[in-house]
N, C-alpha and C. Protein backbone atom coordinates (compact mmCIF):
# COMPACT_ATOMS: atom_id res chain seq x y z
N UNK A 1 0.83 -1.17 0.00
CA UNK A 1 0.00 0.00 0.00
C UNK A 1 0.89 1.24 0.00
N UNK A 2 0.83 2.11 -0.86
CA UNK A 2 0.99 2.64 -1.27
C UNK A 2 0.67 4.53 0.00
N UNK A 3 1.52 4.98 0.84
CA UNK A 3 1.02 6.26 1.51
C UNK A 3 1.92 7.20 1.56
N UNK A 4 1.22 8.71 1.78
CA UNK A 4 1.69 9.92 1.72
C UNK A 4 1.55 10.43 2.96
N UNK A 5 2.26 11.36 3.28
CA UNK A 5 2.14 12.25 4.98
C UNK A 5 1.19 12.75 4.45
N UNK A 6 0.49 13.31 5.91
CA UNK A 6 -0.50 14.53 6.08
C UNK A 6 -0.55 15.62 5.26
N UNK A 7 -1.75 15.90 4.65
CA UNK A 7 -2.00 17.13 4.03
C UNK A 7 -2.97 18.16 4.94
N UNK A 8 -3.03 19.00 4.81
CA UNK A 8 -3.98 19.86 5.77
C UNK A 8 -5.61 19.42 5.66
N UNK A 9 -5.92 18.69 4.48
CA UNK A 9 -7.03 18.00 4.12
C UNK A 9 -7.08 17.01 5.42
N UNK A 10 -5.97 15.63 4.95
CA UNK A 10 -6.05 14.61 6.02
C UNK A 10 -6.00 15.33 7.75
N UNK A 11 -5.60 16.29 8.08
CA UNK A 11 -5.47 17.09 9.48
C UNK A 11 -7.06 17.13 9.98
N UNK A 12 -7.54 18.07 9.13
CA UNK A 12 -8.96 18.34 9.12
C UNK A 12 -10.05 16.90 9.30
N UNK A 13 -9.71 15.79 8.61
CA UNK A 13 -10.59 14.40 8.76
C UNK A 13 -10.00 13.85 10.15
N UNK A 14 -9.05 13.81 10.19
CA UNK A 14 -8.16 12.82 11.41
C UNK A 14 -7.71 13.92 12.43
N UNK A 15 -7.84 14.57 13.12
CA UNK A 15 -7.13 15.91 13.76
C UNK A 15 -6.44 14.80 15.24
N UNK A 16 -7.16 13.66 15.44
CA UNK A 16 -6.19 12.94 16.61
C UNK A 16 -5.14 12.58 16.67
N UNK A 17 -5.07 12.44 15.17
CA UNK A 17 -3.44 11.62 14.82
C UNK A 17 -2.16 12.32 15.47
N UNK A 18 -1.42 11.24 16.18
CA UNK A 18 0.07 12.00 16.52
C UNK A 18 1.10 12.10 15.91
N UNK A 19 1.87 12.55 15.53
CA UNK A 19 3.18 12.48 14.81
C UNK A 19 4.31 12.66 15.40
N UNK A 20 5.50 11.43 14.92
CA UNK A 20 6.65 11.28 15.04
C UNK A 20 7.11 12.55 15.79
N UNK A 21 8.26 12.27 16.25
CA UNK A 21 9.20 13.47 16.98
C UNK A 21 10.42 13.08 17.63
N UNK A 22 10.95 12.11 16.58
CA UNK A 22 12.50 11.65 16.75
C UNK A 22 13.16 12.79 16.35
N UNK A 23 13.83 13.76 17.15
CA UNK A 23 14.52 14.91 16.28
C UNK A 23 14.26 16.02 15.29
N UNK A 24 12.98 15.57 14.92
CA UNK A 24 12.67 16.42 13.85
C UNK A 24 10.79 15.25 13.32
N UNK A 25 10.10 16.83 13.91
CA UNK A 25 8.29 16.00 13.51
C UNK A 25 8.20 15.10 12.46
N UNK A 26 7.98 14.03 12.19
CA UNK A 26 7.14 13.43 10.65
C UNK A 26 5.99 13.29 10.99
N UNK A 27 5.21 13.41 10.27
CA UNK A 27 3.95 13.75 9.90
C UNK A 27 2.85 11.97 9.74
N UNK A 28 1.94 12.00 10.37
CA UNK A 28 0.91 10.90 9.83
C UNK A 28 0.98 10.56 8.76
N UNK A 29 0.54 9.41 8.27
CA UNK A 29 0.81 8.77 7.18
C UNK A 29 -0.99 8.26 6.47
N UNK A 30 -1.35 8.63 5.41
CA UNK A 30 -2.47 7.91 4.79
C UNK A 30 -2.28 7.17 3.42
N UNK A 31 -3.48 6.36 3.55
CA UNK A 31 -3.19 5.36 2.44
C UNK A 31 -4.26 4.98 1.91
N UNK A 32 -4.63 5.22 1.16
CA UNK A 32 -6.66 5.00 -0.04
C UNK A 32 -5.98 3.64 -0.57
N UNK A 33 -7.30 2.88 -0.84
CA UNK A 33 -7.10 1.97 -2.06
C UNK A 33 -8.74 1.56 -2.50
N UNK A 34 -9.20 0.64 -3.07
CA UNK A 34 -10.28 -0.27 -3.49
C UNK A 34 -9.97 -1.67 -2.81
N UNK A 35 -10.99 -2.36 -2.72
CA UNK A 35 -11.30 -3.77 -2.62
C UNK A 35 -11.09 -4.81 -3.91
N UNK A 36 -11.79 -5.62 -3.98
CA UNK A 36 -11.92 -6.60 -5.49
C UNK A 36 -12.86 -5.86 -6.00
N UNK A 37 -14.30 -5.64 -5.28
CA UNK A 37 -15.18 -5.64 -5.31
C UNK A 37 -15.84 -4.14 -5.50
N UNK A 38 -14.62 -3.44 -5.66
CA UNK A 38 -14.83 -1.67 -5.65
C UNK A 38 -14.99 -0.93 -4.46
N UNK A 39 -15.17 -1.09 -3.23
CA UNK A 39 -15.32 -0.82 -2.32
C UNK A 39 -14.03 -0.24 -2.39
N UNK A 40 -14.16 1.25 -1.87
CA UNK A 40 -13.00 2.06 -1.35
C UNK A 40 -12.62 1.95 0.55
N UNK A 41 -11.18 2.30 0.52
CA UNK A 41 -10.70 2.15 1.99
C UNK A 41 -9.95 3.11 1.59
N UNK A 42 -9.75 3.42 3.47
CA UNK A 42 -8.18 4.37 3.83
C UNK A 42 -7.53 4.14 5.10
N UNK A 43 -6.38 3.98 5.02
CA UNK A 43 -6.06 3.48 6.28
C UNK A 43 -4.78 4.71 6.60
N UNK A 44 -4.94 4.85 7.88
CA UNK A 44 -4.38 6.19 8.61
C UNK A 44 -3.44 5.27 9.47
N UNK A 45 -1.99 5.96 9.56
CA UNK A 45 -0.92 5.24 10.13
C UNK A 45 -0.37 6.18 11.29
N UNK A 46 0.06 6.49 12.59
CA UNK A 46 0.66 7.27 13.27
C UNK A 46 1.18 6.47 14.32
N UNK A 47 2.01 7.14 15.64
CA UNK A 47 3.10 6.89 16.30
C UNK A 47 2.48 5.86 17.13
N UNK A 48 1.02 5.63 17.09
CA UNK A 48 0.06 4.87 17.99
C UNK A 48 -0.59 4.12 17.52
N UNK A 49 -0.73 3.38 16.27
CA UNK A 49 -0.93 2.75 15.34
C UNK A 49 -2.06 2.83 13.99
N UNK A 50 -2.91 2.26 13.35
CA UNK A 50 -3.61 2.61 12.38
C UNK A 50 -4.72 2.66 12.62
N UNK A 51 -5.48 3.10 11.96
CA UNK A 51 -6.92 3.38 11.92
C UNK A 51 -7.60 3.40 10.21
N UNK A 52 -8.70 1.67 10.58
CA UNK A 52 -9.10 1.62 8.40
C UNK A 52 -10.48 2.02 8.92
N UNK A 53 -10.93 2.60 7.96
CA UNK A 53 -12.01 2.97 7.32
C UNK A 53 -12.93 2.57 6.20
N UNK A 54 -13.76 1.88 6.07
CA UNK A 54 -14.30 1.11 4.68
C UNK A 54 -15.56 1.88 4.31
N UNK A 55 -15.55 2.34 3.22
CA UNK A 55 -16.69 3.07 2.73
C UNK A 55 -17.89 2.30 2.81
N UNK A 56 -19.21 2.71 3.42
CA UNK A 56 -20.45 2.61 4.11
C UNK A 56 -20.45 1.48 4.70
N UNK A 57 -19.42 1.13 5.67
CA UNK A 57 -18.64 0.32 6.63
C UNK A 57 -19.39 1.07 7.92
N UNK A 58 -20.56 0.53 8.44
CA UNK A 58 -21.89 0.96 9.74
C UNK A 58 -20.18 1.15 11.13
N UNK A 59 -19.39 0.62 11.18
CA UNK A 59 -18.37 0.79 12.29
C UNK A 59 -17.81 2.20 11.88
N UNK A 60 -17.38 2.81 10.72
CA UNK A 60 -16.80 3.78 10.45
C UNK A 60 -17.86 5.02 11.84
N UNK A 61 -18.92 4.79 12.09
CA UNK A 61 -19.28 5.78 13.18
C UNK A 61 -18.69 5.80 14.58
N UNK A 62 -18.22 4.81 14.61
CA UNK A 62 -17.94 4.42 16.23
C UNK A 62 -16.43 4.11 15.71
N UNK A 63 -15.54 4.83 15.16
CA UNK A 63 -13.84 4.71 15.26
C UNK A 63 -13.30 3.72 14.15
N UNK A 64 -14.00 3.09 13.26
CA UNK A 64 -13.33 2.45 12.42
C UNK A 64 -13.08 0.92 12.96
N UNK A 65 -11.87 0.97 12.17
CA UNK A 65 -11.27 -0.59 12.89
C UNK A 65 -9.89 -0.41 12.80
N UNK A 66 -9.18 -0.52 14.15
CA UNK A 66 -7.82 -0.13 14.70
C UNK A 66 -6.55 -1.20 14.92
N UNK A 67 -5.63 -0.70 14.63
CA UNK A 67 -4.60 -1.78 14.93
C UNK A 67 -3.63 -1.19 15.85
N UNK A 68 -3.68 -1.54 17.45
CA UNK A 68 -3.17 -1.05 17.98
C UNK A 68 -1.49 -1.81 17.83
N UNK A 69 -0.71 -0.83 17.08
CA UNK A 69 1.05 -1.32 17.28
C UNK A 69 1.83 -0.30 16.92
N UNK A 70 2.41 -0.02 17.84
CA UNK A 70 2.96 1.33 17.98
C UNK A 70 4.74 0.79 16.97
N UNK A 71 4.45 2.40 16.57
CA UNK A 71 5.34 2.71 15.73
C UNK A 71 6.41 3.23 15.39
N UNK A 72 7.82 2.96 16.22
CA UNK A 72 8.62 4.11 16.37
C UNK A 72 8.81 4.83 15.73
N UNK A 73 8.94 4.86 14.36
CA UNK A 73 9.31 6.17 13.58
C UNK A 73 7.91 6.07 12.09
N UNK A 74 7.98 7.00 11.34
CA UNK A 74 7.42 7.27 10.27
C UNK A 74 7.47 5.99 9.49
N UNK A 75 8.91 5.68 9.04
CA UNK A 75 9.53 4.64 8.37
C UNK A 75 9.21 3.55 8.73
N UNK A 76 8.93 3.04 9.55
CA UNK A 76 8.45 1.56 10.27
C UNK A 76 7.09 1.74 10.09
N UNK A 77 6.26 2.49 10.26
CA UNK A 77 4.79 2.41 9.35
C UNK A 77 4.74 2.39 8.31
N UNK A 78 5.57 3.31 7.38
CA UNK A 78 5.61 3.41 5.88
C UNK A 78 5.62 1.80 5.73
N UNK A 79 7.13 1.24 6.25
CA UNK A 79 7.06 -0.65 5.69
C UNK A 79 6.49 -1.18 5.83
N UNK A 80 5.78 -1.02 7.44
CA UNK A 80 4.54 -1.88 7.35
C UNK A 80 3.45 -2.00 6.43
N UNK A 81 3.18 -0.73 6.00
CA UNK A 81 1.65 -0.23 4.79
C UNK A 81 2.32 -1.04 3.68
N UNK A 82 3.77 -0.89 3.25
CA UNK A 82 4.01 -1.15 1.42
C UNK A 82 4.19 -2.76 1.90
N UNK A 83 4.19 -3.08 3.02
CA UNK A 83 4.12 -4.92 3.75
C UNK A 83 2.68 -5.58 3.07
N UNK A 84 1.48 -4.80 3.41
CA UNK A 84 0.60 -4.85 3.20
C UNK A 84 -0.08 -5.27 1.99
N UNK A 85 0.76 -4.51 0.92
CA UNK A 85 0.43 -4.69 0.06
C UNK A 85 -0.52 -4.18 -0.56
N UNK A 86 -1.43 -4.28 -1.78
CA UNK A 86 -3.17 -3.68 -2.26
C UNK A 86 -4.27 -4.87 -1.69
N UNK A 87 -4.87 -4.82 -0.22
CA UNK A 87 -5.64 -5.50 -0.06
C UNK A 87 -6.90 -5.76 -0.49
N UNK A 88 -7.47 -7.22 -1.40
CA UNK A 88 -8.56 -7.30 -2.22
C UNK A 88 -9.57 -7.30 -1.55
N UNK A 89 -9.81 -7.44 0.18
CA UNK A 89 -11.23 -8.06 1.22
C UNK A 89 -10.48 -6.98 2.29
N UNK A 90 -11.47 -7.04 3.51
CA UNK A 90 -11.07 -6.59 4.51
C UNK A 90 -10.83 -7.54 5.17
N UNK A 91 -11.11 -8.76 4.69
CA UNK A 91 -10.40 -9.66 5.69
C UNK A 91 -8.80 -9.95 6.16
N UNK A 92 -8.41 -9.48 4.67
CA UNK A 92 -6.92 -9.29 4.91
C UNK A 92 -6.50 -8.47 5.84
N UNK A 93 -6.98 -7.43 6.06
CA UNK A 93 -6.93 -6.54 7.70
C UNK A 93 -7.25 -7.16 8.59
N UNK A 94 -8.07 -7.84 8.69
CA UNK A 94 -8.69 -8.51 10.34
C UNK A 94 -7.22 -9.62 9.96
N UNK A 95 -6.70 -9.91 9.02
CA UNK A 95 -6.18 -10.92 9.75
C UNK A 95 -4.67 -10.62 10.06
N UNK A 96 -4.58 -9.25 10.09
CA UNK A 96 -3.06 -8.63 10.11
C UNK A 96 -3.48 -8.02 11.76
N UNK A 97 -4.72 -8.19 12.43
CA UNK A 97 -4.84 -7.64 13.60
C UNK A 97 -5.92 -6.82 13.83
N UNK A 98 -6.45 -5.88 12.62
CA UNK A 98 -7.31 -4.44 12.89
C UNK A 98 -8.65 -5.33 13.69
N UNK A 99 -8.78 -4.21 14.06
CA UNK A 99 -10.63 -5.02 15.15
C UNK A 99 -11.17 -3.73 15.25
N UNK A 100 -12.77 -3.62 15.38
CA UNK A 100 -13.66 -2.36 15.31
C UNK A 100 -12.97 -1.77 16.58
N UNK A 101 -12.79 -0.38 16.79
CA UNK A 101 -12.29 0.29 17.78
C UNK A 101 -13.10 0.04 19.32
């Protein structure tokens, strides 16, 4: 999977997210994709772990679905997300850990 730091856009949707502060801030990390099935996702990466989102996903009201694993730096989330890969189900998330918040 494929992610970019924070834009003032992503700030405004996610304003909880923490960011890095080894020496110098890095910024949250997001990541969009599709399903097989067209269904869009985004999964939000920070120093406290991720947070997915599945479009008209009834949990997206109550926090999503979270993977609590903390992250020491920017870079160790970044690998984890491009680890990930383009996931085709959300099952591939439940089975990397995420659970409804």
């Amino acid at each position: 999977m494929l992610t970019k730091e924070f834009d003032e856009a992503a700030w405004r949707c996610f304003a909880g997210c923490e960011s890095w502060t080894n020496g110098m801030e890095t910024l949250p990390l997001i990541g969009e994709g599709a399903f097989a099935n067209g269904t869009r996702y985004c999964v939000v990466f920070d120093r406290t772990g991720a947070c997915l989102l599945i479009e008209d996903d009834e949990i997206n009201d109550f926090g999503g679905y979270c993977l609590e694993l903390h992250y020491p730096t920017q870079a160790a989330a970044k690998a984890f997300a491009a680890g990930i890969g383009e996931p085709r189900h959300k099952l591939e998330f439940f089975l990397l850990g995420f659970k409804p918040a």
